[in-house]
PDB file of N, CA and C in Angstrom:
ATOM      1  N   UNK A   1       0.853  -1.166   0.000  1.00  0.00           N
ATOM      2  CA  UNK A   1       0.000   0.000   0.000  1.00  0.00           C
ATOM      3  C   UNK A   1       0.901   1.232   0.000  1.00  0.00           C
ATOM      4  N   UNK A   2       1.093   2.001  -0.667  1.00  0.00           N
ATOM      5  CA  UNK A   2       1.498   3.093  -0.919  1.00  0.00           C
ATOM      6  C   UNK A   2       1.259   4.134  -0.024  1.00  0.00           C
ATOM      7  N   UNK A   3       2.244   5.146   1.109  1.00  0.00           N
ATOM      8  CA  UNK A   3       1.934   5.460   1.926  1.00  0.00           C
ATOM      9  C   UNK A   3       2.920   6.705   1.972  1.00  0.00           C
ATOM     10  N   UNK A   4       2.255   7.633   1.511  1.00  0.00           N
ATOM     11  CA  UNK A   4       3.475   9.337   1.936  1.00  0.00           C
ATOM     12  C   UNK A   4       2.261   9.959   2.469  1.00  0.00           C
ATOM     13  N   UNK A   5       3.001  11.182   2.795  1.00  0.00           N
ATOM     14  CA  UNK A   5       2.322  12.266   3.324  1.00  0.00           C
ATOM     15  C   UNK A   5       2.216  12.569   5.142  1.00  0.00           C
ATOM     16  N   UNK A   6       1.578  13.490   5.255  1.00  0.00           N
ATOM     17  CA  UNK A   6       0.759  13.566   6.965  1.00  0.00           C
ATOM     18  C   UNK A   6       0.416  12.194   7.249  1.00  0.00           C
ATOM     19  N   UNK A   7       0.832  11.825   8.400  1.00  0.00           N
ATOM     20  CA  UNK A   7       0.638  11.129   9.098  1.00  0.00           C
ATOM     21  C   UNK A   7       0.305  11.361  10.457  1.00  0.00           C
ATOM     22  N   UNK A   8       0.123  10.362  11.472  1.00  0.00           N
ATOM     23  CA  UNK A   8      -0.037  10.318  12.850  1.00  0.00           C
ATOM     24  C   UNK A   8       1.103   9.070  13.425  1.00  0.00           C
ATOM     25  N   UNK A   9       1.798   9.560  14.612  1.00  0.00           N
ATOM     26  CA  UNK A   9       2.996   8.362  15.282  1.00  0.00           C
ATOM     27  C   UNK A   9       2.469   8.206  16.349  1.00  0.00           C
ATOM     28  N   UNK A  10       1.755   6.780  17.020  1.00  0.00           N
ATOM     29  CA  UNK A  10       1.356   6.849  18.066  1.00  0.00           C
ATOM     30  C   UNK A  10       1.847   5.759  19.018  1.00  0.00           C
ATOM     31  N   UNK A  11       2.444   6.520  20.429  1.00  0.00           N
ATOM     32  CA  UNK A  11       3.022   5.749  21.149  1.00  0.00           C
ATOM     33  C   UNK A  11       2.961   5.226  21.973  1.00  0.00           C
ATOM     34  N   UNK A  12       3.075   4.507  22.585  1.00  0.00           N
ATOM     35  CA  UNK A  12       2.360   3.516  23.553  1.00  0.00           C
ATOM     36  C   UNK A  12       3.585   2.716  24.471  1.00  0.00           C
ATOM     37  N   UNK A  13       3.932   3.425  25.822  1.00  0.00           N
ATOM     38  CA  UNK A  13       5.115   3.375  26.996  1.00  0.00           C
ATOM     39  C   UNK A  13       4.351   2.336  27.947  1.00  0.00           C
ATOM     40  N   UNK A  14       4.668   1.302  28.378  1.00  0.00           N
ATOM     41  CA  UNK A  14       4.326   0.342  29.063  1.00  0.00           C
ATOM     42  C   UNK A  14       5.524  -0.210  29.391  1.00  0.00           C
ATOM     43  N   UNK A  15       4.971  -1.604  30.849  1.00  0.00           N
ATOM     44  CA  UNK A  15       6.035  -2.653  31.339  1.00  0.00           C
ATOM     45  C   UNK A  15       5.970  -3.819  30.311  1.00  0.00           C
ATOM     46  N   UNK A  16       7.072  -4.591  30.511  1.00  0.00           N
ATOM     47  CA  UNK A  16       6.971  -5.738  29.326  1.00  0.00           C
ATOM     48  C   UNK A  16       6.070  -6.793  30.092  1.00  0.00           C
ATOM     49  N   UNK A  17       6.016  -6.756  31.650  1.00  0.00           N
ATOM     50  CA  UNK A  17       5.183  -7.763  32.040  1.00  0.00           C
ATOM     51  C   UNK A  17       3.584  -7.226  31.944  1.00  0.00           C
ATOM     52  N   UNK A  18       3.292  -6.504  31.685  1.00  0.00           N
ATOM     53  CA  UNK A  18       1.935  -5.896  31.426  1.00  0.00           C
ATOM     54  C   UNK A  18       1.240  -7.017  30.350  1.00  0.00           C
ATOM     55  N   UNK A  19       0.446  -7.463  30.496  1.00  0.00           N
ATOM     56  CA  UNK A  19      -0.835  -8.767  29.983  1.00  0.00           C
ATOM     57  C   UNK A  19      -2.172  -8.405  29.304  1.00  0.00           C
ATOM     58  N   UNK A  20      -2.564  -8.802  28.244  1.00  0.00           N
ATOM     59  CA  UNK A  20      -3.606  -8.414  27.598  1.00  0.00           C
ATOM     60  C   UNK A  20      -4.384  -9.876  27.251  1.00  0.00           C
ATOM     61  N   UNK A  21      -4.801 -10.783  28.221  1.00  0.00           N
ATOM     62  CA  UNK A  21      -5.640 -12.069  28.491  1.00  0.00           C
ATOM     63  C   UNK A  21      -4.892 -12.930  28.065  1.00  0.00           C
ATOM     64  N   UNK A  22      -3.878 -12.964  29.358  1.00  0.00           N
ATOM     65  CA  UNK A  22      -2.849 -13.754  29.660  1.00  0.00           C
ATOM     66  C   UNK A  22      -2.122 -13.601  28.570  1.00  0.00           C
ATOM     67  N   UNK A  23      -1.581 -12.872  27.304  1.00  0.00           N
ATOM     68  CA  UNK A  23      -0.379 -12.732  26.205  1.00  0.00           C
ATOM     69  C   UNK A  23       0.226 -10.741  26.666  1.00  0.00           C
ATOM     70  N   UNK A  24       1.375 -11.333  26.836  1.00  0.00           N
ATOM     71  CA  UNK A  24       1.940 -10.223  26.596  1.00  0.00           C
ATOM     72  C   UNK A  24       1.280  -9.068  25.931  1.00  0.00           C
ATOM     73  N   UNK A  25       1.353  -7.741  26.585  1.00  0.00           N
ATOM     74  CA  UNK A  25       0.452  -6.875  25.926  1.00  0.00           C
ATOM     75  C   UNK A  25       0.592  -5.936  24.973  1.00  0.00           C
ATOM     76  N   UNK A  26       2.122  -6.241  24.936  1.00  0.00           N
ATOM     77  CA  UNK A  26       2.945  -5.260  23.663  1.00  0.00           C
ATOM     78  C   UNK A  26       2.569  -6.249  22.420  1.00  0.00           C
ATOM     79  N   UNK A  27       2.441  -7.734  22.555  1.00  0.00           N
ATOM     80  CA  UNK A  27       2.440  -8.409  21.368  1.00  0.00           C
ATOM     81  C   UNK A  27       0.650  -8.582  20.953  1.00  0.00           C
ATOM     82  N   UNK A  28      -0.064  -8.450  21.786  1.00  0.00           N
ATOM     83  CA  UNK A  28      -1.633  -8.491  21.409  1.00  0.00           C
ATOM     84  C   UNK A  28      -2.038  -7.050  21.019  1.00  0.00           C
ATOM     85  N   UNK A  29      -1.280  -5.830  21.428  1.00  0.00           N
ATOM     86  CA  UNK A  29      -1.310  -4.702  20.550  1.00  0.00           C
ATOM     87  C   UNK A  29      -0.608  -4.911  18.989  1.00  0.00           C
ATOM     88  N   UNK A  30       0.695  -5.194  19.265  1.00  0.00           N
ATOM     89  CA  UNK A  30       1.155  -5.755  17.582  1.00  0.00           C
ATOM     90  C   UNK A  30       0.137  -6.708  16.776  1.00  0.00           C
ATOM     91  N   UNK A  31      -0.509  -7.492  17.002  1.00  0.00           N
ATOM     92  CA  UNK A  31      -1.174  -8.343  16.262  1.00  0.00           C
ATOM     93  C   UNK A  31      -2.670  -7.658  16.250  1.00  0.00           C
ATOM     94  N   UNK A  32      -3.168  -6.867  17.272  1.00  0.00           N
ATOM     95  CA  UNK A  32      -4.478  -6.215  16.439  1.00  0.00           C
ATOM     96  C   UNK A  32      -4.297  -5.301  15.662  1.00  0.00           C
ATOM     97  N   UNK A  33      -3.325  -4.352  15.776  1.00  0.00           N
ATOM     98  CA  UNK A  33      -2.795  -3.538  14.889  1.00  0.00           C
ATOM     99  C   UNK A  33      -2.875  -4.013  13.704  1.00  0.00           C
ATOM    100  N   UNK A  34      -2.036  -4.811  13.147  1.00  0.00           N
ATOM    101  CA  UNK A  34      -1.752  -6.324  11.855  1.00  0.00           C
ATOM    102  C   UNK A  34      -3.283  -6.347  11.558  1.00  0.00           C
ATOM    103  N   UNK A  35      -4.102  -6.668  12.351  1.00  0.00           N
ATOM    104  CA  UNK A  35      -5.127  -7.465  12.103  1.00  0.00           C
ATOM    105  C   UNK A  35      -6.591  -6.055  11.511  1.00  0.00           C
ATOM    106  N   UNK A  36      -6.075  -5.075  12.339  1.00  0.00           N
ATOM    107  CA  UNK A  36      -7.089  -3.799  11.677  1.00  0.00           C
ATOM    108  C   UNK A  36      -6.225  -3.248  10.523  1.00  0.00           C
ATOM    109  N   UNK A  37      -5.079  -3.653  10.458  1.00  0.00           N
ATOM    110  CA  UNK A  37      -4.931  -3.074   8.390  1.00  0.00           C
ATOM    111  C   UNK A  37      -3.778  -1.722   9.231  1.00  0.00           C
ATOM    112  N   UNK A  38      -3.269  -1.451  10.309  1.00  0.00           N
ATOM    113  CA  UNK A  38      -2.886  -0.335   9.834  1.00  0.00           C
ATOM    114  C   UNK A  38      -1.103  -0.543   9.606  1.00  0.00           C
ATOM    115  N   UNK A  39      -0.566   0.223   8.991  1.00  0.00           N
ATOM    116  CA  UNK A  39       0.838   0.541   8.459  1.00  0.00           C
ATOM    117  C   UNK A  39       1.649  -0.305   8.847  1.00  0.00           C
ATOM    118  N   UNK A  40       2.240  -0.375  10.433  1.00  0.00           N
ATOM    119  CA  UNK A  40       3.120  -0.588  10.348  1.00  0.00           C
ATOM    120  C   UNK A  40       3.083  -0.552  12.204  1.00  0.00           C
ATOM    121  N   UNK A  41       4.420  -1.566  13.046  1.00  0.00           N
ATOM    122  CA  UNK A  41       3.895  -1.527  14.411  1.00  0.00           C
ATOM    123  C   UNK A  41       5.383  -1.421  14.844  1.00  0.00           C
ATOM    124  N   UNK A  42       6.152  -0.606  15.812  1.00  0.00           N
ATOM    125  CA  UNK A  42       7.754  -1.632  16.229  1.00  0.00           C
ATOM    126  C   UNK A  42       7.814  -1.812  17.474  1.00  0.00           C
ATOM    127  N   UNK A  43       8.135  -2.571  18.099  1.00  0.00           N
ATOM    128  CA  UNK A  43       7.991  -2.208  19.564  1.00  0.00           C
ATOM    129  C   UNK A  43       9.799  -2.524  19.901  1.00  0.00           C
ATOM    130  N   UNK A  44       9.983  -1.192  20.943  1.00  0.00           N
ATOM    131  CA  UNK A  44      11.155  -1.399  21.475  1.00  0.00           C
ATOM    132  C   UNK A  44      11.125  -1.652  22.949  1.00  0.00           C
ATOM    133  N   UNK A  45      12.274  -2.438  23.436  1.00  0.00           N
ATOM    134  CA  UNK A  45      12.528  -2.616  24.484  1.00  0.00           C
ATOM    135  C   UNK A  45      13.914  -1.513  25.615  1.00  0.00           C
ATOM    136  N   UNK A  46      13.413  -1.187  26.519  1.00  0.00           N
ATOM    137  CA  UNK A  46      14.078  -0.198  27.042  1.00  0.00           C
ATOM    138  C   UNK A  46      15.173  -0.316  28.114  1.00  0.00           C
ATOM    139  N   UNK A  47      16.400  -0.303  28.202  1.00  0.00           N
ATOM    140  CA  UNK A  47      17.488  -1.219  28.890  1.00  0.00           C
ATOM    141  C   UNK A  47      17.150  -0.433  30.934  1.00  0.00           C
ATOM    142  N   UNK A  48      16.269   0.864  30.435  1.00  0.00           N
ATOM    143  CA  UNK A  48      16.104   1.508  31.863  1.00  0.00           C
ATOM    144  C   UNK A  48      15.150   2.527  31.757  1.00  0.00           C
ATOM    145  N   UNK A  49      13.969   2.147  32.617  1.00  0.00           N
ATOM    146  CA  UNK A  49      13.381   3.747  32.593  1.00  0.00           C
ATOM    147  C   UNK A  49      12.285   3.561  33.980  1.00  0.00           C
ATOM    148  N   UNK A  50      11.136   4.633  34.114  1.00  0.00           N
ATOM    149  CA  UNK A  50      10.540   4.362  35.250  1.00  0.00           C
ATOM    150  C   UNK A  50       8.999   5.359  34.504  1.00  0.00           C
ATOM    151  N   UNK A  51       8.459   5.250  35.290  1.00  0.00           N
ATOM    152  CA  UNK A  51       6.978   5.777  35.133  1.00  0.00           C
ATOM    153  C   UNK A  51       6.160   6.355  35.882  1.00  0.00           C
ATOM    154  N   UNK A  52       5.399   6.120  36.170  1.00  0.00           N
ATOM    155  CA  UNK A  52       4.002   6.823  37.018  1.00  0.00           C
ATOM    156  C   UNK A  52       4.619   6.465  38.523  1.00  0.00           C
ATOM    157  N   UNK A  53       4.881   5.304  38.982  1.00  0.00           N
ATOM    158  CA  UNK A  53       5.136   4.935  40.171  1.00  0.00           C
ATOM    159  C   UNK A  53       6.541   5.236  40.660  1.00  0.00           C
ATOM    160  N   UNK A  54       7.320   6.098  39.137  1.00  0.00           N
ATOM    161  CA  UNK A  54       8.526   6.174  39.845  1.00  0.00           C
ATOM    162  C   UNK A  54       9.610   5.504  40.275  1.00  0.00           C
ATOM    163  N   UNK A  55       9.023   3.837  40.024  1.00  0.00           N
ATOM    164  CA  UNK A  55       9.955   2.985  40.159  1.00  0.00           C
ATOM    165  C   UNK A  55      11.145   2.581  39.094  1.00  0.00           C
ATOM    166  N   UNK A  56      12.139   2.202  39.181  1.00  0.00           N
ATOM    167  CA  UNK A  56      13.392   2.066  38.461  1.00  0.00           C
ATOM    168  C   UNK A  56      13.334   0.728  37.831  1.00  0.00           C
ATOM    169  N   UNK A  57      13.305   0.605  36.568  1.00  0.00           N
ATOM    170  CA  UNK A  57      13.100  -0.859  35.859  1.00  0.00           C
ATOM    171  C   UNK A  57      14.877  -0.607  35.178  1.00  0.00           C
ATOM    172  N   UNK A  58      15.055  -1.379  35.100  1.00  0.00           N
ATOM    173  CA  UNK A  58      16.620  -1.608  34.627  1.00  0.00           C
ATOM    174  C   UNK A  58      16.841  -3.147  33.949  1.00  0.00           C
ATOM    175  N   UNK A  59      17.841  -3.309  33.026  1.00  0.00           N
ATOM    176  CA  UNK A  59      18.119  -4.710  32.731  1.00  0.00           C
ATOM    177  C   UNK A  59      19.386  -4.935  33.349  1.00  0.00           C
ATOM    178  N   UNK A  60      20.135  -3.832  34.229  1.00  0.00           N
ATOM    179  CA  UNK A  60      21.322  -4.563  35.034  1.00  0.00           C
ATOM    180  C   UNK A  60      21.161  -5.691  35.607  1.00  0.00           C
ATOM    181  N   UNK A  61      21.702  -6.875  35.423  1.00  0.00           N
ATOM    182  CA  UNK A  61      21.571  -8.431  35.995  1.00  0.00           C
ATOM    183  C   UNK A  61      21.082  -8.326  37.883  1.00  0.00           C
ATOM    184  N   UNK A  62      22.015  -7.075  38.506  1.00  0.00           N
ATOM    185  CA  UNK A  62      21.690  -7.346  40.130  1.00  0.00           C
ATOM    186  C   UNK A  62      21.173  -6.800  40.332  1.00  0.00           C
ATOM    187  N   UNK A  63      19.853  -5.713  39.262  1.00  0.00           N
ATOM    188  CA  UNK A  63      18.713  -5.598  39.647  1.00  0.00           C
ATOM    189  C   UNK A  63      17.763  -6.803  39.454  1.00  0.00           C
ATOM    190  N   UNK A  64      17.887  -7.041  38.681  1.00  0.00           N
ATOM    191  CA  UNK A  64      16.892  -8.635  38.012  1.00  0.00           C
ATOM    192  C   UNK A  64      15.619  -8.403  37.830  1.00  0.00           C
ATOM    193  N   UNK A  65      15.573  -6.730  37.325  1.00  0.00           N
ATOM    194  CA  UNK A  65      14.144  -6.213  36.776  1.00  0.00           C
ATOM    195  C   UNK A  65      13.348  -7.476  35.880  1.00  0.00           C
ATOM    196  N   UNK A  66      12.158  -7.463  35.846  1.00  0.00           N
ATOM    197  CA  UNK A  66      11.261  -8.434  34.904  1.00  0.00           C
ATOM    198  C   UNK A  66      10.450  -7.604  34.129  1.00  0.00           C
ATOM    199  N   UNK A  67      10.380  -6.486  34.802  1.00  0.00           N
ATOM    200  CA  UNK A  67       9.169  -5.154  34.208  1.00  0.00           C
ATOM    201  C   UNK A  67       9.858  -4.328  33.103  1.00  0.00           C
ATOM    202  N   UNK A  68      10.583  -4.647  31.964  1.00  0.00           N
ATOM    203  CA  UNK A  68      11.400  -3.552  31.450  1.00  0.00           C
ATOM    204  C   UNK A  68      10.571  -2.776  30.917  1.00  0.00           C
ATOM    205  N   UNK A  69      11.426  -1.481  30.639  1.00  0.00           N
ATOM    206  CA  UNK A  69       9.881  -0.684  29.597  1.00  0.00           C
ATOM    207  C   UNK A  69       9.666  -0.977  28.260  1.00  0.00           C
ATOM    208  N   UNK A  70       8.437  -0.841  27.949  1.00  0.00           N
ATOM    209  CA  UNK A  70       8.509  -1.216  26.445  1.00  0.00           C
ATOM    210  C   UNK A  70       7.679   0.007  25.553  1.00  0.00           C
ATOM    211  N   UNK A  71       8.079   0.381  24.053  1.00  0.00           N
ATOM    212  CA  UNK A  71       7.548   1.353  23.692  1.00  0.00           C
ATOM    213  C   UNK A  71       6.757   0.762  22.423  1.00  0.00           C
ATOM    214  N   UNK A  72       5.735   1.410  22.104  1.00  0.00           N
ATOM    215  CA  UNK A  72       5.496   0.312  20.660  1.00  0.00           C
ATOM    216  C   UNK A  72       4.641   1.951  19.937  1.00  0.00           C
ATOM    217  N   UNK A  73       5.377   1.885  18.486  1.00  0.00           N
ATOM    218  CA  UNK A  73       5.222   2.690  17.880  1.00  0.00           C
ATOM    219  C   UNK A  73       4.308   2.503  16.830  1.00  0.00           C
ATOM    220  N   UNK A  74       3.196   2.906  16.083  1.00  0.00           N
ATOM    221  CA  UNK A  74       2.136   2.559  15.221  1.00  0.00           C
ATOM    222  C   UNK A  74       1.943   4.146  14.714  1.00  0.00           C
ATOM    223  N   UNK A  75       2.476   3.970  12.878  1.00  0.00           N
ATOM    224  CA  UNK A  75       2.409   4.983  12.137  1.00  0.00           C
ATOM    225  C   UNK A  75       1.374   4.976  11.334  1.00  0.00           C
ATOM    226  N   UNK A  76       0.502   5.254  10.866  1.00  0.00           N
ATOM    227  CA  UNK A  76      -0.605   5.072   9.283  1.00  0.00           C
ATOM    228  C   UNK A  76      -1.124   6.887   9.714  1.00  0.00           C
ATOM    229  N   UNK A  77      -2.258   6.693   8.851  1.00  0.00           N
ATOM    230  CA  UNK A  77      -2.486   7.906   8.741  1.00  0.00           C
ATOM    231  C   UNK A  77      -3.478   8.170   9.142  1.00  0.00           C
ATOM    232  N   UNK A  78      -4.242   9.431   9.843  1.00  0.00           N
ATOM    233  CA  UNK A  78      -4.258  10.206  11.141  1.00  0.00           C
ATOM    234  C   UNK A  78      -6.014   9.371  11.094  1.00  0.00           C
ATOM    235  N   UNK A  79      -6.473   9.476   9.602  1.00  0.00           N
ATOM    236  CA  UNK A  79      -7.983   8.175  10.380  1.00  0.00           C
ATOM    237  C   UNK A  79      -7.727   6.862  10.762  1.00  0.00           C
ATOM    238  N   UNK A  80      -6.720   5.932   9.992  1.00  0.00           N
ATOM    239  CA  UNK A  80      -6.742   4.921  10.894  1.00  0.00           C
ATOM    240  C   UNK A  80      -6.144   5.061  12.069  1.00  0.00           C
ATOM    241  N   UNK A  81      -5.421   5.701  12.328  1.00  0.00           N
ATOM    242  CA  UNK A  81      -4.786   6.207  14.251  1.00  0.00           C
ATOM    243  C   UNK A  81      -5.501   6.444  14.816  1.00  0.00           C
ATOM    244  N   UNK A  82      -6.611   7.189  14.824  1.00  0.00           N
ATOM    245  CA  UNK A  82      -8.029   7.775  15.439  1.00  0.00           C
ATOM    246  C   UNK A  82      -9.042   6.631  15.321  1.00  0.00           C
ATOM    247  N   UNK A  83      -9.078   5.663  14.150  1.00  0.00           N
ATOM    248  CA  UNK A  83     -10.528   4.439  14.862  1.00  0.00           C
ATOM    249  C   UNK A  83      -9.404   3.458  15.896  1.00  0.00           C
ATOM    250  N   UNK A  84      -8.065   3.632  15.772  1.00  0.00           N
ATOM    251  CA  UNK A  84      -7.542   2.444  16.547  1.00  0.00           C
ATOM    252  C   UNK A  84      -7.383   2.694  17.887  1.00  0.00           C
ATOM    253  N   UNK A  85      -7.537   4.454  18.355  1.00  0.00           N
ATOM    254  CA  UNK A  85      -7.503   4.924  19.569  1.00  0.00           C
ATOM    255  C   UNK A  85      -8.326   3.963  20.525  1.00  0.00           C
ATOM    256  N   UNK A  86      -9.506   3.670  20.232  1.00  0.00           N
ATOM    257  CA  UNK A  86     -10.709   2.875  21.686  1.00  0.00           C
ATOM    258  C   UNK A  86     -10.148   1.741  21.586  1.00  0.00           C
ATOM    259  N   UNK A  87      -9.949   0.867  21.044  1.00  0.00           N
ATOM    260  CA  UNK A  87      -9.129  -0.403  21.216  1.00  0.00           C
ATOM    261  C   UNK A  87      -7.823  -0.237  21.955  1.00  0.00           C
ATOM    262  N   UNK A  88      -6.881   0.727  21.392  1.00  0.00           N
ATOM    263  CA  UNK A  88      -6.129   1.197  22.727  1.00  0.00           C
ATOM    264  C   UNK A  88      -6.580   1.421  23.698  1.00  0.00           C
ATOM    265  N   UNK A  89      -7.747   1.803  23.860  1.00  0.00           N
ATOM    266  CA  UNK A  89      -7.826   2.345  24.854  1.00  0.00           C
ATOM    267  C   UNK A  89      -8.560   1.472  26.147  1.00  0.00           C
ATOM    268  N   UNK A  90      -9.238   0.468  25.440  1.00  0.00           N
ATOM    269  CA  UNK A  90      -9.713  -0.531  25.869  1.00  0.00           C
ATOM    270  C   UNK A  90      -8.364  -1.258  26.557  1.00  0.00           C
ATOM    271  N   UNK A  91      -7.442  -1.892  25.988  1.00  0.00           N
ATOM    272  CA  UNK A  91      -6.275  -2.728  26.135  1.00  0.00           C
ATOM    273  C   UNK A  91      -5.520  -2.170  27.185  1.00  0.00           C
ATOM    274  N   UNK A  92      -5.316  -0.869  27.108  1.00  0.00           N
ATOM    275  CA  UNK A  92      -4.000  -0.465  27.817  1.00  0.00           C
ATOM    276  C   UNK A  92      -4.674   0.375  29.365  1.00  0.00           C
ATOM    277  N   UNK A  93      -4.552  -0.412  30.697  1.00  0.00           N
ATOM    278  CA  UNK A  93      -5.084   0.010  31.514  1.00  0.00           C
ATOM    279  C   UNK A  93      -3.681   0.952  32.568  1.00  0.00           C
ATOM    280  N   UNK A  94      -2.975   0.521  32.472  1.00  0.00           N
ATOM    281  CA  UNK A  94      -1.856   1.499  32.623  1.00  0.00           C
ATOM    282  C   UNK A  94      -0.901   1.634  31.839  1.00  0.00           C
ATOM    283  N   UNK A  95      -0.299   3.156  31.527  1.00  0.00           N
ATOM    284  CA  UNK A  95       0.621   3.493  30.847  1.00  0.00           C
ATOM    285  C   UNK A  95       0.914   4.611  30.294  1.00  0.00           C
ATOM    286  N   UNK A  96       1.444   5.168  29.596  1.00  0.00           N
ATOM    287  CA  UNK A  96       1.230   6.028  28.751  1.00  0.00           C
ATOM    288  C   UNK A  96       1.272   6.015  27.220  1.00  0.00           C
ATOM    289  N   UNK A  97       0.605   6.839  26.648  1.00  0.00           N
ATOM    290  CA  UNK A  97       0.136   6.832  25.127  1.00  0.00           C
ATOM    291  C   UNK A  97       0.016   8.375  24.895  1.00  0.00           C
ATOM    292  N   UNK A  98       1.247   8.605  23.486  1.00  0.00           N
ATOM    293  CA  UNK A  98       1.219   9.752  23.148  1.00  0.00           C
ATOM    294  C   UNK A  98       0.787   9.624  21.745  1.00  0.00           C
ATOM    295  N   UNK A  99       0.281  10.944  21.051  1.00  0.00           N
ATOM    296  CA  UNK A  99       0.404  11.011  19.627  1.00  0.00           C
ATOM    297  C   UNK A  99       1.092  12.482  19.351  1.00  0.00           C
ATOM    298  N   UNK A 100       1.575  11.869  18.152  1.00  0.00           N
ATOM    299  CA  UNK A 100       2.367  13.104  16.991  1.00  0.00           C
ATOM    300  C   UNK A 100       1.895  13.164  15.776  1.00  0.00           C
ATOM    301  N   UNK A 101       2.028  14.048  15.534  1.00  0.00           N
ATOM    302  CA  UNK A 101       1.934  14.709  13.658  1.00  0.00           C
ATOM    303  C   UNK A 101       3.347  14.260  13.203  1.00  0.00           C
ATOM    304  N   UNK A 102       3.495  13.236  11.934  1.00  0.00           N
ATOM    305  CA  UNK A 102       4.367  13.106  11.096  1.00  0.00           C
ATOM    306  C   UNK A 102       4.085  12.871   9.620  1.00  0.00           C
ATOM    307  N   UNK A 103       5.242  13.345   9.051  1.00  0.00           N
ATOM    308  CA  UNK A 103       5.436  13.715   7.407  1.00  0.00           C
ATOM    309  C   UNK A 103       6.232  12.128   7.792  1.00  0.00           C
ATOM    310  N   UNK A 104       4.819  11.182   6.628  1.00  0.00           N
ATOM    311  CA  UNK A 104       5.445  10.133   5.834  1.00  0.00           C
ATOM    312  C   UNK A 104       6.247  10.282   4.800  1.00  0.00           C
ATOM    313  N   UNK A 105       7.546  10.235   4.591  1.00  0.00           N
ATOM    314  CA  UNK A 105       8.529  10.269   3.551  1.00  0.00           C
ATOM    315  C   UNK A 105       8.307   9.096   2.040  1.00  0.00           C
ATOM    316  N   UNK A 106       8.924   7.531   3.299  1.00  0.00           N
ATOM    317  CA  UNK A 106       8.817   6.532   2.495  1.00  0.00           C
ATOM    318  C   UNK A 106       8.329   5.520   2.648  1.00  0.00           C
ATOM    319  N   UNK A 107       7.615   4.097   2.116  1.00  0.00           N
ATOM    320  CA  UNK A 107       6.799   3.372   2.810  1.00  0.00           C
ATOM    321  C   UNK A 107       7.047   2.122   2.072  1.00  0.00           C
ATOM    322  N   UNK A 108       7.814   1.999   1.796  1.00  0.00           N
ATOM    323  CA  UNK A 108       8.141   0.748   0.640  1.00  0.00           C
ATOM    324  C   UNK A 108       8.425  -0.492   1.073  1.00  0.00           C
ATOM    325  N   UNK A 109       7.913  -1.287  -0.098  1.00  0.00           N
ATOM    326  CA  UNK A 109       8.380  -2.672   0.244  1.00  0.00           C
ATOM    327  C   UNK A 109       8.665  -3.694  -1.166  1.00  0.00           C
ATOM    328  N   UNK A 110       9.162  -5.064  -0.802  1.00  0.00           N
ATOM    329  CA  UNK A 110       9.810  -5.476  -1.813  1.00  0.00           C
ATOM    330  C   UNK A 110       8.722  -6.460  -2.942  1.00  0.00           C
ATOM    331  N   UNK A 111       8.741  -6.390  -3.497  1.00  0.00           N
ATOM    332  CA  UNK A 111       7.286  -7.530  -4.405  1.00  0.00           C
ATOM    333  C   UNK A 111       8.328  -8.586  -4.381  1.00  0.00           C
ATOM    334  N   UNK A 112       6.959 -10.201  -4.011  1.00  0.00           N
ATOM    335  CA  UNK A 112       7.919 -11.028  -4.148  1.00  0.00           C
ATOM    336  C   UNK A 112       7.283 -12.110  -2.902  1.00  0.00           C
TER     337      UNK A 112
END
């Protein structure tokens, strides 16, 4: 699908142990995403950060964090970002979720 222009980047800051009926909840956001058609999903993993509670998640071994942060990024354009908002919003009971205005450049892929 051919994809330039205005866009919407929407982000979504959570723990990696965070659960969406019993599956990981970064990966049941990736797969409805997939599954409503939109663009494109990445989710990163964060070696240290903290949140609402302030608490310190780290992947240093002699912390032996389990909660790392996780970010998951979902680009398409600004109507499908806006019907996928209530399903976020449904899913994600703590966390944070931002959106941005972005200029799609390039969107390509390989035939084949």
């Amino acid at each position: 699908m051919p994809l330039q222009g205005p866009g919407k980047l929407l982000s979504v800051y959570l723990g990696e142990s965070d659960k969406w009926h019993h599956q990981p909840l970064y990966m049941a956001i990736v797969e409805r995403a997939r599954r409503e058609g939109l663009a494109g999903a990445t989710v990163i993993r964060g070696d240290a950060g903290f949140g609402a509670h302030s608490r310190v998640h780290t992947a240093n071994l002699l912390a032996l964090s389990a909660d790392l942060p996780i970010v998951i990024q979902l680009v398409d354009t600004a109507e499908r970002i806006e019907a996928f908002r209530p399903i976020l919003d449904e899913m994600v009971q703590e966390g944070l979720v931002t959106l941005q205005d972005v200029e799609i450049v390039s969107y390509r892929h390989r035939k084949g």
